[in-house]
Structures are given as C-alpha cells and as structure tokens.
C-alpha atoms as a PDB file:
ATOM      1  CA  UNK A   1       0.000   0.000   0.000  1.00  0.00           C
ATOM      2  CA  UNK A   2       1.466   3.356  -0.921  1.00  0.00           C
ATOM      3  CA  UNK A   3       0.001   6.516   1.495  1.00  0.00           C
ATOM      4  CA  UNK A   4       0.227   9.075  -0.869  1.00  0.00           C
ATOM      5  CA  UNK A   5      -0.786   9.369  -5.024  1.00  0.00           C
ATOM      6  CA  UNK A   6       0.329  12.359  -7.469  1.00  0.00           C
ATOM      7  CA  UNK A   7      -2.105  14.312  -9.719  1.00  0.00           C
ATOM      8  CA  UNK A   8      -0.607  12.491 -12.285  1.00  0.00           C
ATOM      9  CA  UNK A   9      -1.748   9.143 -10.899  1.00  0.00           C
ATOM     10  CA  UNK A  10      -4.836  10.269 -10.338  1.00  0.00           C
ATOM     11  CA  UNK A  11      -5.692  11.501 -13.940  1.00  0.00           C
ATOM     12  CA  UNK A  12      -3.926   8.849 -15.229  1.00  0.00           C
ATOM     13  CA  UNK A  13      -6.485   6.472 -13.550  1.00  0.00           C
ATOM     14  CA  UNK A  14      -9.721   8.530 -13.439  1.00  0.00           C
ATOM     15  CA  UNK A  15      -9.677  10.382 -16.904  1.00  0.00           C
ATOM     16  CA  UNK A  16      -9.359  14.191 -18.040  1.00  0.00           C
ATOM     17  CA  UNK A  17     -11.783  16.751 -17.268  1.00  0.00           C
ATOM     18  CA  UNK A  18     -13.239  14.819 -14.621  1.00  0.00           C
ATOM     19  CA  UNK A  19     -16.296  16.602 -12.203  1.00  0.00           C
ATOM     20  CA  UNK A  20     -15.081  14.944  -9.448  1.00  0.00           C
ATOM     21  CA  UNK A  21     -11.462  13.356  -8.395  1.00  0.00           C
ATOM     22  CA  UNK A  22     -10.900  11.350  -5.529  1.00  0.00           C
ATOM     23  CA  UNK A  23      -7.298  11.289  -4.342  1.00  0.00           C
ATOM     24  CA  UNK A  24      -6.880  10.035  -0.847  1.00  0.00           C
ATOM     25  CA  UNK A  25      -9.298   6.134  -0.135  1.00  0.00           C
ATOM     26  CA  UNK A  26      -8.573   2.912   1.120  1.00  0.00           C
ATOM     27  CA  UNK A  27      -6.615   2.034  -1.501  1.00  0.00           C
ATOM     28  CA  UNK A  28      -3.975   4.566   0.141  1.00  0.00           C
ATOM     29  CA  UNK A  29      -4.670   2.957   3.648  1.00  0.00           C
ATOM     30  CA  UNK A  30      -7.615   5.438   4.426  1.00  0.00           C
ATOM     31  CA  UNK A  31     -10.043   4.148   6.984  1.00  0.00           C
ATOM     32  CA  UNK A  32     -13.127   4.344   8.955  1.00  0.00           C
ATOM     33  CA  UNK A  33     -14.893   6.532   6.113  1.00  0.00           C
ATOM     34  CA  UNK A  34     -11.536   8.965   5.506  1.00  0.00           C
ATOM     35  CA  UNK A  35     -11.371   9.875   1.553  1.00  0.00           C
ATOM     36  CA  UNK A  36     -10.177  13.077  -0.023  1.00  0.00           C
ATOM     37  CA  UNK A  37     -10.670  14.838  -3.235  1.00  0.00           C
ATOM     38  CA  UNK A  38     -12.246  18.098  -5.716  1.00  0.00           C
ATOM     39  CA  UNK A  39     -15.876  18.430  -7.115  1.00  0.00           C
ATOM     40  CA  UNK A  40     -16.349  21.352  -9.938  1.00  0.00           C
ATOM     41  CA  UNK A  41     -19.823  22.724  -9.391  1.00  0.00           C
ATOM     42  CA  UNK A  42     -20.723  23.973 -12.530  1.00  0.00           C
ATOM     43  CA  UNK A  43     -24.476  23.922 -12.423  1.00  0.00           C
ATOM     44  CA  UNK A  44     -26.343  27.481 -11.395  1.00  0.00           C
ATOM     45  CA  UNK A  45     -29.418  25.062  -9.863  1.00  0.00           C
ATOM     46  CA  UNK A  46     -29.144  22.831  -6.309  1.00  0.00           C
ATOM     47  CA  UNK A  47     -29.405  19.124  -7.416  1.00  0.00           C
ATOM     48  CA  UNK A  48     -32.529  17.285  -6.910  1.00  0.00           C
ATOM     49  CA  UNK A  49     -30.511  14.609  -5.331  1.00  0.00           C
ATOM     50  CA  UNK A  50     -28.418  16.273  -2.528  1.00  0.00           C
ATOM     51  CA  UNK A  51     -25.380  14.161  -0.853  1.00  0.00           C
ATOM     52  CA  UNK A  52     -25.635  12.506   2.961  1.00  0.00           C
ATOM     53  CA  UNK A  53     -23.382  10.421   4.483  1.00  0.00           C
ATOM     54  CA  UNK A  54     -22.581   8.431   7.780  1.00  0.00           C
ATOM     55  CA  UNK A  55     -19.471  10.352   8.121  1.00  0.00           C
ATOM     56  CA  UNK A  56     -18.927  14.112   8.571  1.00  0.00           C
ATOM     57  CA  UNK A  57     -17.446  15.897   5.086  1.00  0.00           C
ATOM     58  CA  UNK A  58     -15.430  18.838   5.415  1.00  0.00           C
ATOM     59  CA  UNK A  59     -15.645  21.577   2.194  1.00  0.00           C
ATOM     60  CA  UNK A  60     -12.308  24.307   1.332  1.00  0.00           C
ATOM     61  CA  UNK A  61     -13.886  26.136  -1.501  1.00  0.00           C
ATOM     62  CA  UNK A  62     -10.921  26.518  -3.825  1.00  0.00           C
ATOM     63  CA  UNK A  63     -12.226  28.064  -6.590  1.00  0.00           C
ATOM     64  CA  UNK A  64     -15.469  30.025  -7.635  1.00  0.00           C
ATOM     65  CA  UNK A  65     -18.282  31.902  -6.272  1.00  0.00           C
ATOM     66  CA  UNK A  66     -21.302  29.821  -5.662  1.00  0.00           C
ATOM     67  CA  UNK A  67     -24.002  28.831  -2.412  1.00  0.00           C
ATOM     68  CA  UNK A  68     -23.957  25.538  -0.466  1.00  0.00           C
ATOM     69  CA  UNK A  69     -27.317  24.026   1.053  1.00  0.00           C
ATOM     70  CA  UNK A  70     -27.163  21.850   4.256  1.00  0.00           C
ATOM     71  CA  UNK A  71     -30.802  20.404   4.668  1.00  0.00           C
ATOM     72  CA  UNK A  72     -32.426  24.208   5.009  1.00  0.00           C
ATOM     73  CA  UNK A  73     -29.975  25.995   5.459  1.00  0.00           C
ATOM     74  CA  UNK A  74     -28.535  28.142   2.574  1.00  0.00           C
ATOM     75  CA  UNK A  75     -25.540  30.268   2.560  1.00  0.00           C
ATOM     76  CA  UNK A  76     -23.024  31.970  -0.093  1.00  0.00           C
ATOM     77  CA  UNK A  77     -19.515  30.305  -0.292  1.00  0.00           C
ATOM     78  CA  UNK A  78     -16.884  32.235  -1.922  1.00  0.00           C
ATOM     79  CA  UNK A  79     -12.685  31.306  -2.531  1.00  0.00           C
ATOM     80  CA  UNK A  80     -11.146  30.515   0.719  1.00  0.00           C
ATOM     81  CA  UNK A  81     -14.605  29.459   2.393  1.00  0.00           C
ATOM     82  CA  UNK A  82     -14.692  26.137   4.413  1.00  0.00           C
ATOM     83  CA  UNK A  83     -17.610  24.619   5.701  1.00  0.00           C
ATOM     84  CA  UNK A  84     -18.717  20.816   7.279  1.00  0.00           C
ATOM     85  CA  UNK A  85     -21.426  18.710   6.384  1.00  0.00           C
ATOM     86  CA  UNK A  86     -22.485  16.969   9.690  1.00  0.00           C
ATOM     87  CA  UNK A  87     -23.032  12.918   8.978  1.00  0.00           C
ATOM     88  CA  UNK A  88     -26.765  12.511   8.019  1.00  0.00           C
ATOM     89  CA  UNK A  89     -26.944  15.811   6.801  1.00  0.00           C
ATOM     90  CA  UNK A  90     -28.021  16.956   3.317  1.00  0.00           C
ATOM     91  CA  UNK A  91     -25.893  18.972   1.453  1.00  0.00           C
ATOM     92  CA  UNK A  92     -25.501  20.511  -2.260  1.00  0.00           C
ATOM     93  CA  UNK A  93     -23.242  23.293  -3.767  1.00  0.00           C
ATOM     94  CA  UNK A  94     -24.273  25.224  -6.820  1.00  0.00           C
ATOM     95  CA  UNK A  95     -22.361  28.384  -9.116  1.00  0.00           C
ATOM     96  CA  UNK A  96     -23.734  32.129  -8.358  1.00  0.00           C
ATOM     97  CA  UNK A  97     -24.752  32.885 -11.966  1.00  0.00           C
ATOM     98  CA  UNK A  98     -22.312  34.762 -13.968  1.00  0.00           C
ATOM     99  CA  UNK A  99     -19.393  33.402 -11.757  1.00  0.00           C
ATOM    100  CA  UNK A 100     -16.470  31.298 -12.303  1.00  0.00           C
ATOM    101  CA  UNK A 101     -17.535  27.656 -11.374  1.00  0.00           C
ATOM    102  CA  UNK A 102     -16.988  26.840  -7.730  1.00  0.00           C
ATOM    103  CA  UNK A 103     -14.213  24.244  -7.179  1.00  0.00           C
ATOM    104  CA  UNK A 104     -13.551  22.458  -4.056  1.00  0.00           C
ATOM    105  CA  UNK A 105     -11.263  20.467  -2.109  1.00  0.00           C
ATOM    106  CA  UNK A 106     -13.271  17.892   0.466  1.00  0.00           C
ATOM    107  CA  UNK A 107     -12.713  15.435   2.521  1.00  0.00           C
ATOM    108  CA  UNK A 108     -14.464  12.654   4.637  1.00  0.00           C
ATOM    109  CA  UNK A 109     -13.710  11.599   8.022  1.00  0.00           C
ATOM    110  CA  UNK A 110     -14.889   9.139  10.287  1.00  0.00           C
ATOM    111  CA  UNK A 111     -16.541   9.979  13.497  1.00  0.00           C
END
C-alpha cells in the first residue's frame, strides 16, 4: 500500500476533465470513512438529489463563487470558504450565476 498518489496518478487512472477526483481512499490505507478529493460545481441550480453520508465531510472552496445548502440551510460560499457537512446531513453546492464555477477540495472523516 502506498500513502500518498500524485495528480498524475490520479488523472492517469480517473480520466481528463473529470467533475469529481478522488485522491486520498482505502486504496492509500484510508479508513473508517476517511477519503479526499475536488468536485467542480458547474451547475447554477441545487441538485434534486443532494449528498448525505454516515461520516462528517469537510468543504475548502478553492475556486469560484457559488451557495452551499445543508438540509435548510442556505448560505453563499466564496474562494477561501470552508464549511462541514455533519453525517446525516443533506448537502448541495451550486455556481452564483455569472461566476467562475466553484471548485472544491473535500474530505471525509470518520466519526
């Protein structure tokens, strides 16, 4: 098991122009939920189908202009925002029209 993968590694095994990449997952000896990675949310709308998880996910906006939604609660996220998604929790990101897509860096831990 090797603890660490390169961008290159990661493209090289997931594609170009991906939405999502995952970097850091069991296969690099994460555990108990842990898993790392980016999400371009390119989409001006909140998905129908918004994410929830056992585990808590943690947000660094990297990129972008945008608003996330946990269950109700709705709030504008700009570069160098960060933000948690409590496990159980609903949760969505979408682009502020007009703006540069939001990017971001997450990442799941156990609890």
């Amino acid at each position: 098991m090797k603890p660490y993968i390169t961008a290159e590694e990661v493209i090289e095994k997931q594609g170009e122009n991906q939405r999502t990449y995952r970097f850091l997952t069991t296969e690099n000896g994460c555990v108990n939920g842990c898993a790392s990675g980016t999400t371009i949310y390119a989409n001006t709308e909140f998905s129908d189908h918004p994410g929830a998880h056992d585990d808590q996910e943690g947000f660094y906006v990297l990129e972008g202009e945008g608003f996330a939604k946990l269950d109700d609660l709705v709030f504008p996220i700009k570069a160098g925002d960060s933000f948690v998604a409590l496990a159980g929790v609903k949760h969505t990101l979408r682009t502020k029209e007009g703006c540069t897509p939001v990017k971001v860096f997450w990442f799941h831990s156990g609890i």
